[in-house]
N, C-alpha and C. Protein backbone atom coordinates (compact mmCIF):
# COMPACT_ATOMS: atom_id res chain seq x y z
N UNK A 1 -2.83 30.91 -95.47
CA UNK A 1 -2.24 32.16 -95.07
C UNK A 1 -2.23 33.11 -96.27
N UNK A 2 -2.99 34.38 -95.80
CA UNK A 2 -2.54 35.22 -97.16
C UNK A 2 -1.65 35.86 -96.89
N UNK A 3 -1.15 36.84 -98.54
CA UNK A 3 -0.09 36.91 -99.24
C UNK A 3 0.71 38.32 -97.98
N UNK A 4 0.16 38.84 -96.84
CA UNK A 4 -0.16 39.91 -96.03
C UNK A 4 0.16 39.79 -94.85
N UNK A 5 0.13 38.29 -94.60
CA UNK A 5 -0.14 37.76 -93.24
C UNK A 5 1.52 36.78 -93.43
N UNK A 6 1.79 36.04 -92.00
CA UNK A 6 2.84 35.61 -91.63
C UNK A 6 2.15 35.26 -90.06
N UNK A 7 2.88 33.48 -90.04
CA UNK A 7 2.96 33.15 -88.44
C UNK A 7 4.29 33.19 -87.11
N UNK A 8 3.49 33.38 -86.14
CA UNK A 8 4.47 33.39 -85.48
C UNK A 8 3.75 32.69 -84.44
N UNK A 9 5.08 31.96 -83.96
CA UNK A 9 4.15 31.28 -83.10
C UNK A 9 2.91 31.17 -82.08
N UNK A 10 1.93 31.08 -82.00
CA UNK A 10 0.83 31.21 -81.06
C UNK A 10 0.71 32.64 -81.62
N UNK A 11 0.57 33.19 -82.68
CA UNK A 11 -0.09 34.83 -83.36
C UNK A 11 -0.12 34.29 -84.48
N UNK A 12 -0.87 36.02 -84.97
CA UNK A 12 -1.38 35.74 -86.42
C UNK A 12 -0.76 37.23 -86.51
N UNK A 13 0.38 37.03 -87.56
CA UNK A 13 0.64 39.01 -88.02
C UNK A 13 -0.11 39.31 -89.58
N UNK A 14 -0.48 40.48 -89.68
CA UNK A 14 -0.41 40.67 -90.89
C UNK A 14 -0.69 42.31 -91.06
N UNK A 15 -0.49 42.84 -92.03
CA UNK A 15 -0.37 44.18 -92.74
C UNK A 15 -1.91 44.44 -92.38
N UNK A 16 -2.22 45.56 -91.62
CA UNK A 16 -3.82 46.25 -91.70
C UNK A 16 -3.59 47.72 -91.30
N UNK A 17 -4.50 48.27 -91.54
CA UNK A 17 -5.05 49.84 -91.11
C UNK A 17 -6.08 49.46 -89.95
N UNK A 18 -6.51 48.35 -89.60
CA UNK A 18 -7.74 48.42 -88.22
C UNK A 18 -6.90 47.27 -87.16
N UNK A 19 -7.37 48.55 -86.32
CA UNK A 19 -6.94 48.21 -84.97
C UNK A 19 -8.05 47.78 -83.69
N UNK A 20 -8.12 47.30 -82.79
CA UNK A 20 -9.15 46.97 -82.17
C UNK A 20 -9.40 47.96 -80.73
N UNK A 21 -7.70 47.84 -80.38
CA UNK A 21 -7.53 48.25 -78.65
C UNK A 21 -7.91 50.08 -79.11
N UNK A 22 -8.22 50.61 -77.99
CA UNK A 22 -7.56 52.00 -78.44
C UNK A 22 -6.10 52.21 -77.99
N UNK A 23 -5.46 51.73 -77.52
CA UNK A 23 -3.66 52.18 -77.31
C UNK A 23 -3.21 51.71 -78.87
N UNK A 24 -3.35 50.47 -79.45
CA UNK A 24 -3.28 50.41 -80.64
C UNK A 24 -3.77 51.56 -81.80
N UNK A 25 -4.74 51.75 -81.82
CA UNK A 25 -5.44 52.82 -82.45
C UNK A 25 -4.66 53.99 -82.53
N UNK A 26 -4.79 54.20 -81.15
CA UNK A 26 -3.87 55.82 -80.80
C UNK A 26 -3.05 56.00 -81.62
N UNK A 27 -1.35 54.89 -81.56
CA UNK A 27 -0.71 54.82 -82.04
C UNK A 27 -0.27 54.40 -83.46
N UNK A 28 -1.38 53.76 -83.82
CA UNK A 28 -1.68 53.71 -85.64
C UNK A 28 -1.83 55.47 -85.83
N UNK A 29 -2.74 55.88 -85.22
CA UNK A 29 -2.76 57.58 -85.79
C UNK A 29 -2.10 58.66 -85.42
N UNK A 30 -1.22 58.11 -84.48
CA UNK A 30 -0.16 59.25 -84.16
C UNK A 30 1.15 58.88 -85.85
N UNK A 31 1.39 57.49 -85.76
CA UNK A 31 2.15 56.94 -86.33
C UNK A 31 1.52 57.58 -88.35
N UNK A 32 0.40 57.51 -88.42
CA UNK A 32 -0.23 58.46 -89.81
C UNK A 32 0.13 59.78 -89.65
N UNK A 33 0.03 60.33 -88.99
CA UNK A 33 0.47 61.43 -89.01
C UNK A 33 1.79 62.15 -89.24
N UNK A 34 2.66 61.39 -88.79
CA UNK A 34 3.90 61.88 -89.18
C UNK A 34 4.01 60.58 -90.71
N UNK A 35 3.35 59.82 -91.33
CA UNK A 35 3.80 59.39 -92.52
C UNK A 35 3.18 60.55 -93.25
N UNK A 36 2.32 61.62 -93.52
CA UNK A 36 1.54 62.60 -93.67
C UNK A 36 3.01 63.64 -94.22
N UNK A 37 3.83 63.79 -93.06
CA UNK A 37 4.82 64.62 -93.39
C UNK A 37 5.82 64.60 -94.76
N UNK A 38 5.61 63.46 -94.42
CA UNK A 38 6.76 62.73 -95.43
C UNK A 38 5.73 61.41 -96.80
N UNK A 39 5.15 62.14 -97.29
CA UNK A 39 4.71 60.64 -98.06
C UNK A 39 5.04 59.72 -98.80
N UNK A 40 6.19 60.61 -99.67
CA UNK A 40 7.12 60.18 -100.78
C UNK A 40 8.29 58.67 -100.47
N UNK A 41 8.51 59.33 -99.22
CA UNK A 41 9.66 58.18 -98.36
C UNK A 41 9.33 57.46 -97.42
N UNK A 42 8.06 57.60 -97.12
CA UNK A 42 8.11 57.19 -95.48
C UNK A 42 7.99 57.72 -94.25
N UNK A 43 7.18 57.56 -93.41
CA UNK A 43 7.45 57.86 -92.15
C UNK A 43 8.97 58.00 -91.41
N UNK A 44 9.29 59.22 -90.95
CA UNK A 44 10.90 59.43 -90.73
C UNK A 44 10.88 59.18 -89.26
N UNK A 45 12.38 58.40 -89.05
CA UNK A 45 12.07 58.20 -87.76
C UNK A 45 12.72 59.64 -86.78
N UNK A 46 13.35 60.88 -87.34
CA UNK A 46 13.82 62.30 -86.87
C UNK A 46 12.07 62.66 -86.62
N UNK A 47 10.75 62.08 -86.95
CA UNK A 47 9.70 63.10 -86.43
C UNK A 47 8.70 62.48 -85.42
N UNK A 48 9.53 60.95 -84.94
CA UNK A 48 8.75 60.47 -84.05
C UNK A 48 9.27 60.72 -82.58
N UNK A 49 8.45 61.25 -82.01
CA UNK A 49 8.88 61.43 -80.58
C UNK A 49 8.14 60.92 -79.16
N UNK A 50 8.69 59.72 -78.57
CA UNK A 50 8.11 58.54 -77.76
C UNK A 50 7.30 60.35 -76.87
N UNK A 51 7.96 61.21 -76.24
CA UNK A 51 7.27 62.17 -75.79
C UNK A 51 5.86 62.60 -76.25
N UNK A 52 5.62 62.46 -77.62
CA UNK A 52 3.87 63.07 -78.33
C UNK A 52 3.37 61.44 -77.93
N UNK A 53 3.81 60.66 -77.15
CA UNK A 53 2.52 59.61 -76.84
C UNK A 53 3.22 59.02 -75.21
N UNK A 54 3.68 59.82 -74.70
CA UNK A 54 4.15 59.78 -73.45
C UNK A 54 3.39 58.64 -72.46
N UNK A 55 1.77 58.39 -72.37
CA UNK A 55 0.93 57.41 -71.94
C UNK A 55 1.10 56.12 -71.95
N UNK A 56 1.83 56.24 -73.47
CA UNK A 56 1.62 54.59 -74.40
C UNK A 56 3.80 53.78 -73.81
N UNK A 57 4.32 54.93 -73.69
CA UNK A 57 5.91 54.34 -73.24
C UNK A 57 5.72 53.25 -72.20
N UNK A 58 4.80 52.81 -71.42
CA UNK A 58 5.36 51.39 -71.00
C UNK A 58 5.57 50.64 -71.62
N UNK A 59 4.50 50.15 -72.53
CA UNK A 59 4.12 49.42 -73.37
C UNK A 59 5.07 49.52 -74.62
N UNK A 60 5.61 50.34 -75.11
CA UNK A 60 6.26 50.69 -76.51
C UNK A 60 7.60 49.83 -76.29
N UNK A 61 8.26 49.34 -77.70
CA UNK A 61 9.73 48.68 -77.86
C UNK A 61 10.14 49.81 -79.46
N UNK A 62 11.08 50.12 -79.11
CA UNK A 62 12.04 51.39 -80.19
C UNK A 62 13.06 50.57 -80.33
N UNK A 63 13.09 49.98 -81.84
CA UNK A 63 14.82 49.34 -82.12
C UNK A 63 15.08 49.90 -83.57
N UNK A 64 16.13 49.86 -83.58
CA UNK A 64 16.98 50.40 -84.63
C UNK A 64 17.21 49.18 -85.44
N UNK A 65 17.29 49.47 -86.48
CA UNK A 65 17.57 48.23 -87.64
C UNK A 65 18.83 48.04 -88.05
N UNK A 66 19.70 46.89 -87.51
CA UNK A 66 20.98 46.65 -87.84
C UNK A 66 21.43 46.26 -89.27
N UNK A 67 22.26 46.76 -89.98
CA UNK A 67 22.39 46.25 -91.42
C UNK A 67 21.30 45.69 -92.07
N UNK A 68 20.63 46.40 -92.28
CA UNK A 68 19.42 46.48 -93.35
C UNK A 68 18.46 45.00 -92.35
N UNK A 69 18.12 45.15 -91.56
CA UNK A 69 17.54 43.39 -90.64
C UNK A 69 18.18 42.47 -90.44
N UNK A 70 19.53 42.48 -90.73
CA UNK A 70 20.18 41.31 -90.22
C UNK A 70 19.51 40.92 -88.56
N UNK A 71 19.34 42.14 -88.11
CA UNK A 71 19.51 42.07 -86.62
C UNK A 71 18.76 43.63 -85.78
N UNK A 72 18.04 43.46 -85.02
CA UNK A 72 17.52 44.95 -84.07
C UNK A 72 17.55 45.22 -83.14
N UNK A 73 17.92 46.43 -82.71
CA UNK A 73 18.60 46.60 -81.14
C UNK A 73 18.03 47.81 -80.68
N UNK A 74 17.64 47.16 -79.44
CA UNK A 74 16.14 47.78 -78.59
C UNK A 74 17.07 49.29 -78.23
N UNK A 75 15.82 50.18 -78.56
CA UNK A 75 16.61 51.76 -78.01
C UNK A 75 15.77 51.61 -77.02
N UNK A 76 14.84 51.46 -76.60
CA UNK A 76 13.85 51.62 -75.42
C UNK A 76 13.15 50.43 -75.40
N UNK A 77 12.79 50.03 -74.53
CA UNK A 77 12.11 49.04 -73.70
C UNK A 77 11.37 49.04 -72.71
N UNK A 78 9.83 49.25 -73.07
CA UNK A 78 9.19 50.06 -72.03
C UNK A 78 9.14 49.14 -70.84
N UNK A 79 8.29 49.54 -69.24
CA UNK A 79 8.53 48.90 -68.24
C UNK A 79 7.15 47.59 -68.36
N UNK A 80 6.18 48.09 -68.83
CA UNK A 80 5.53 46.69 -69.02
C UNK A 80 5.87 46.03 -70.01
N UNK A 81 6.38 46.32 -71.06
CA UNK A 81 7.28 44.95 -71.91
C UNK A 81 7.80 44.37 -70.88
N UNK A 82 9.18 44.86 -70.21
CA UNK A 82 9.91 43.95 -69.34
C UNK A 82 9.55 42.94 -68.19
N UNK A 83 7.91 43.49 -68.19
CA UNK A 83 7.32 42.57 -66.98
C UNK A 83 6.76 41.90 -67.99
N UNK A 84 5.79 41.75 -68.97
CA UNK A 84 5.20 40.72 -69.98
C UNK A 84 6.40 40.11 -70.40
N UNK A 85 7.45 40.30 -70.96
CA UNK A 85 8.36 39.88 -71.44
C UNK A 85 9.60 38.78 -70.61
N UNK A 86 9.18 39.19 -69.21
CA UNK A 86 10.13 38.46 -68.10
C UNK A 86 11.54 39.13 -68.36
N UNK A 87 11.95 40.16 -69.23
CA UNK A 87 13.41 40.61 -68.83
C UNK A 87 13.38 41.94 -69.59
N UNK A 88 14.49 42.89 -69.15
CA UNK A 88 14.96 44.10 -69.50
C UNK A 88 16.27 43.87 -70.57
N UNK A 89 15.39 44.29 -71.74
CA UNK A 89 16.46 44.45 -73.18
C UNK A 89 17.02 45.49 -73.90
N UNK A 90 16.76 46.74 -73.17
CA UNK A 90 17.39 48.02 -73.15
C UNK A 90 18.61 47.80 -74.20
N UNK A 91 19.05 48.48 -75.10
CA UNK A 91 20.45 47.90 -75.52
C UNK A 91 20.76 46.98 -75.94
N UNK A 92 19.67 46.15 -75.80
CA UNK A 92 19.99 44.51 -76.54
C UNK A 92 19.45 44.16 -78.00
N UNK A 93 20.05 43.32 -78.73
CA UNK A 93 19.53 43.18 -80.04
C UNK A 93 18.94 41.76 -79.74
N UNK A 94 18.05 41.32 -81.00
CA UNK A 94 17.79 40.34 -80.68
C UNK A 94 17.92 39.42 -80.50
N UNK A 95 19.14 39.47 -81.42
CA UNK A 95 20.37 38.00 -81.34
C UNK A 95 20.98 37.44 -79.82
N UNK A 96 20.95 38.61 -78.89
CA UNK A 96 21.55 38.42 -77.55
C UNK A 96 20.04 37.60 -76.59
N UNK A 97 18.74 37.72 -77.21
CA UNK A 97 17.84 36.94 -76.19
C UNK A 97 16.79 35.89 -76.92
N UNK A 98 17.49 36.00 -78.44
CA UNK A 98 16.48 34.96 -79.10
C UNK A 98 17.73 33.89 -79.27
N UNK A 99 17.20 32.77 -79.57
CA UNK A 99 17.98 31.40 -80.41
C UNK A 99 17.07 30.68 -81.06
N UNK A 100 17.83 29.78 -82.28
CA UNK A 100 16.84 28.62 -82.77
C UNK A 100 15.89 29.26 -83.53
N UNK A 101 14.39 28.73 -83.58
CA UNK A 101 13.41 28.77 -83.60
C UNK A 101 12.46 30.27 -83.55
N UNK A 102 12.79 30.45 -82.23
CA UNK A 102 12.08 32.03 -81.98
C UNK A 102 12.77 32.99 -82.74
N UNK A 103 14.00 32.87 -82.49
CA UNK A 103 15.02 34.15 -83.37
C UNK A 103 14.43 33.77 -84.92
N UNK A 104 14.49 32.70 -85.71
CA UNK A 104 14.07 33.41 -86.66
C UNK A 104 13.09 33.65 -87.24
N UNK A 105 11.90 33.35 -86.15
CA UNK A 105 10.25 33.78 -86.61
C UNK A 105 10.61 35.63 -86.30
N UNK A 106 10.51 36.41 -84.36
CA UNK A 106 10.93 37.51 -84.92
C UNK A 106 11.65 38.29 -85.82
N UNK A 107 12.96 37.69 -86.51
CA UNK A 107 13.41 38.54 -87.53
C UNK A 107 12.60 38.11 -88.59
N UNK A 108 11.96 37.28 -88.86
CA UNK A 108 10.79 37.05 -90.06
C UNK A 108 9.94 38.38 -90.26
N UNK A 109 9.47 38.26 -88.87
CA UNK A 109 8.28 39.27 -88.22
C UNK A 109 8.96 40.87 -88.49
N UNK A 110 10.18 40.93 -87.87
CA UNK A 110 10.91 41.75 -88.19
C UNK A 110 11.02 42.92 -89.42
N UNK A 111 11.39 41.96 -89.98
CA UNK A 111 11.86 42.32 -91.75
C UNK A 111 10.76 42.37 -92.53
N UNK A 112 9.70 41.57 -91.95
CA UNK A 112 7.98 42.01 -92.82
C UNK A 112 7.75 43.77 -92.52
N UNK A 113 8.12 43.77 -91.08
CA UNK A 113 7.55 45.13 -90.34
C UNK A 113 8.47 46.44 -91.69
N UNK A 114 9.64 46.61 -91.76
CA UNK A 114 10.50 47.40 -92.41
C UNK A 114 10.39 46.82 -93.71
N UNK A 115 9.34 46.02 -94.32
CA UNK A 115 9.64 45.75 -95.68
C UNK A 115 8.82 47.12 -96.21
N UNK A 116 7.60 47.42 -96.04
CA UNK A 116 7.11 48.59 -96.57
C UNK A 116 6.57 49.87 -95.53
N UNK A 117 6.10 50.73 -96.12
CA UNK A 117 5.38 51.60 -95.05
C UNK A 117 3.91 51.02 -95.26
N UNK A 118 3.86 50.16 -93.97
CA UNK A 118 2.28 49.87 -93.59
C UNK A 118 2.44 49.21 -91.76
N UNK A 119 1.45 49.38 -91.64
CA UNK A 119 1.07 49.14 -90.19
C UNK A 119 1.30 47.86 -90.45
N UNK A 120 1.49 47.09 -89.08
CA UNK A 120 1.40 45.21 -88.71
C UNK A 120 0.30 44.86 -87.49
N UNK A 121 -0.46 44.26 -87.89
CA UNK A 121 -1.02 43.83 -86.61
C UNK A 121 -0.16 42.27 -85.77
N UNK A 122 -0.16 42.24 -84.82
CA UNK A 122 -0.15 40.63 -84.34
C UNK A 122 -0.99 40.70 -82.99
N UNK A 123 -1.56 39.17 -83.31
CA UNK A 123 -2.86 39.03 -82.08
C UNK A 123 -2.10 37.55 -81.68
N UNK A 124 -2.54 37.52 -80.39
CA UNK A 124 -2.16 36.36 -80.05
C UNK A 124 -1.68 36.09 -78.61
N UNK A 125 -0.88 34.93 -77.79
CA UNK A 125 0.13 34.95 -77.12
C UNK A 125 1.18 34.38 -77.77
N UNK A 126 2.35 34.84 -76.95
CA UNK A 126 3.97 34.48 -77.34
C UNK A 126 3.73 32.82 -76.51
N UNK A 127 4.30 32.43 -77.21
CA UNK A 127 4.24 31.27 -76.50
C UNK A 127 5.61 30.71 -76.15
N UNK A 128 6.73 31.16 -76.94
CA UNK A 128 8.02 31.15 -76.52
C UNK A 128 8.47 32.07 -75.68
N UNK A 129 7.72 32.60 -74.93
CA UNK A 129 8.01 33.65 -73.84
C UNK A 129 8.09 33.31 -72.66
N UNK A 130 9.12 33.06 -71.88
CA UNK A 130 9.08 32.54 -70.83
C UNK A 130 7.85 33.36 -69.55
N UNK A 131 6.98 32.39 -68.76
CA UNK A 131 6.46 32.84 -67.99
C UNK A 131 5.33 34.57 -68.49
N UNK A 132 5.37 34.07 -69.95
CA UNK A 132 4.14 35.03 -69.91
C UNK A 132 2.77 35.22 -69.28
N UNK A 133 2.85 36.38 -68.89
CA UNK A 133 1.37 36.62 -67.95
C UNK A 133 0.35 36.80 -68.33
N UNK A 134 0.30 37.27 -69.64
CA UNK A 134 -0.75 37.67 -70.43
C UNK A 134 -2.29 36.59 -71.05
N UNK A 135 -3.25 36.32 -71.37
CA UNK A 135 -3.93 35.19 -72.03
C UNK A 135 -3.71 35.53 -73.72
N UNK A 136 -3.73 37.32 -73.65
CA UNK A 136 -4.07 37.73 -75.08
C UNK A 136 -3.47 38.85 -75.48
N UNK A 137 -3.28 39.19 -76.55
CA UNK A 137 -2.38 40.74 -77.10
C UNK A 137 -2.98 40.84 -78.43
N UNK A 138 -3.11 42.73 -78.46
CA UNK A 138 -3.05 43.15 -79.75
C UNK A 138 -1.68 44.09 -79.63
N UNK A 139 -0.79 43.81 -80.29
CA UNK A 139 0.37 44.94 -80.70
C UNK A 139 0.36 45.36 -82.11
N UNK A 140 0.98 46.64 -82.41
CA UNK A 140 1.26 47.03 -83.34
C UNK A 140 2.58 47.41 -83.83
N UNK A 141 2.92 47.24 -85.07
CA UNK A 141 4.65 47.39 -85.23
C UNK A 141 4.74 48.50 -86.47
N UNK A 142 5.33 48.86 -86.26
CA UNK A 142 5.30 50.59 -87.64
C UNK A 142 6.59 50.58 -87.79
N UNK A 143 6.95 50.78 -89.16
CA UNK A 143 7.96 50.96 -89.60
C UNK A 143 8.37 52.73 -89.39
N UNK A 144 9.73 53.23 -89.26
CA UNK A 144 10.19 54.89 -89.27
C UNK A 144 11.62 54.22 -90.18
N UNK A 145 11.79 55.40 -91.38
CA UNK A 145 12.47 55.36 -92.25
C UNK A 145 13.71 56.96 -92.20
N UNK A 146 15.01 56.59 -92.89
CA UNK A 146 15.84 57.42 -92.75
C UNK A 146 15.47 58.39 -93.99
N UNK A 147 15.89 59.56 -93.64
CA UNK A 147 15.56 60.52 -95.28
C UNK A 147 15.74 59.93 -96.67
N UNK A 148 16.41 58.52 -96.58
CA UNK A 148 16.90 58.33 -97.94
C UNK A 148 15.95 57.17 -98.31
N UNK A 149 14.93 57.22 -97.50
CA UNK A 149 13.99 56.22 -97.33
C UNK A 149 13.92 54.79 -96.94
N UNK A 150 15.25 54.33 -96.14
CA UNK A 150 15.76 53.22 -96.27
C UNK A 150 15.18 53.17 -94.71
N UNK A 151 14.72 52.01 -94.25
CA UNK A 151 14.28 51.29 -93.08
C UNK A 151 15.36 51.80 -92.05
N UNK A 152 14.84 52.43 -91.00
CA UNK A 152 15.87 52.32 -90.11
C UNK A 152 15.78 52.25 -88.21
N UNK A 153 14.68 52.12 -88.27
CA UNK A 153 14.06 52.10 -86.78
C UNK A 153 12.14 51.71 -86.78
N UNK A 154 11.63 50.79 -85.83
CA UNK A 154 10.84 50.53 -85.91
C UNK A 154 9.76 50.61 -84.73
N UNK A 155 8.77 50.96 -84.57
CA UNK A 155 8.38 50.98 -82.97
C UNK A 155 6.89 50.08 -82.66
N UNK A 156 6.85 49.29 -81.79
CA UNK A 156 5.98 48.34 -81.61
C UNK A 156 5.31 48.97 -80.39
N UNK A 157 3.81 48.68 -79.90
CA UNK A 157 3.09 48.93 -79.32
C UNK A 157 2.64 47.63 -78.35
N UNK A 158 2.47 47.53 -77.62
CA UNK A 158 1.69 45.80 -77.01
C UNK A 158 0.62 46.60 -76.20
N UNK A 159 -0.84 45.84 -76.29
CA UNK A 159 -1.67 45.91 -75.74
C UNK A 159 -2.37 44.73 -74.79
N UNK A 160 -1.87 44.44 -73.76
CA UNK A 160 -1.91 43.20 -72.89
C UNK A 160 -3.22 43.25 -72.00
N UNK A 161 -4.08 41.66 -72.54
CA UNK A 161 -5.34 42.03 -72.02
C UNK A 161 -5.41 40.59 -71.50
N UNK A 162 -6.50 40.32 -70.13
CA UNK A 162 -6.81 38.77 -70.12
C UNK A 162 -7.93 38.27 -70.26
């Protein structure tokens, strides 16, 4: 495993600029663009607006970063997450639908995503996912930072293919 990369179960994550899907893509370069604004600190999460990619909101998960990653709590939860995913986490952090094992590969996954400003790829299936439908996924996870540059919201992409 390189120094970039991290497992999760049944995926492979790691730090890249190339994307494969175009919904991934899209959102790698919507997501450059507003780091563009801001280069010094970070991509801010006051200039991302789920509205400038209105297409991609099924698919998208928006969580806020609880005490620096202890913990993240879904602001949005698009409607095909909740069907790939088998449930609606609107409001929920992760502590309320992970345990064991899974909980702490995502906050692994997590806290890689908000460690710097860079894109994440993960390919793969969830395999701790109950009743996933999917065979295969490319998602993407982007870090959005507060003016003071400190991690504070993060937004993931899933691209569900079979």
């Amino acid at each position: 495993m390189r120094e970039n990369e991290l497992q999760l179960d049944g995926c492979i994550v790691e730090a890249t600029t190339e994307f494969n899907r175009v919904s991934t893509s899209k959102m790698y370069e919507y997501w450059s663009s507003i780091c563009d604004k801001s280069p010094d600190i970070g991509p801010q999460h006051t200039d991302f607006e789920l509205t400038d990619i209105i297409e991609c909101t099924p698919f998208i998960m928006y969580k806020d970063v609880i005490d620096s990653g202890y913990d993240f709590r879904n602001r949005y939860w698009g409607t095909e997450i909740a069907l790939a995913f088998s449930h609606e986490a609107t409001g929920k952090s992760l502590r309320e639908y992970y345990s064991g094992e899974p909980l702490k590969q995502v906050l692994e996954v997590s806290n890689f995503v908000i460690s710097g400003v860079h894109a994440v790829k993960i390919l793969g299936k969830l395999k701790f996912v109950d009743n996933y439908k999917f065979s295969d996924f490319e998602a993407i996870y982007l870090p959005l930072f507060d003016n003071s540059g400190s991690p504070s919201r993060f937004v993931a992409l899933y691209d569900f293919f079979v």
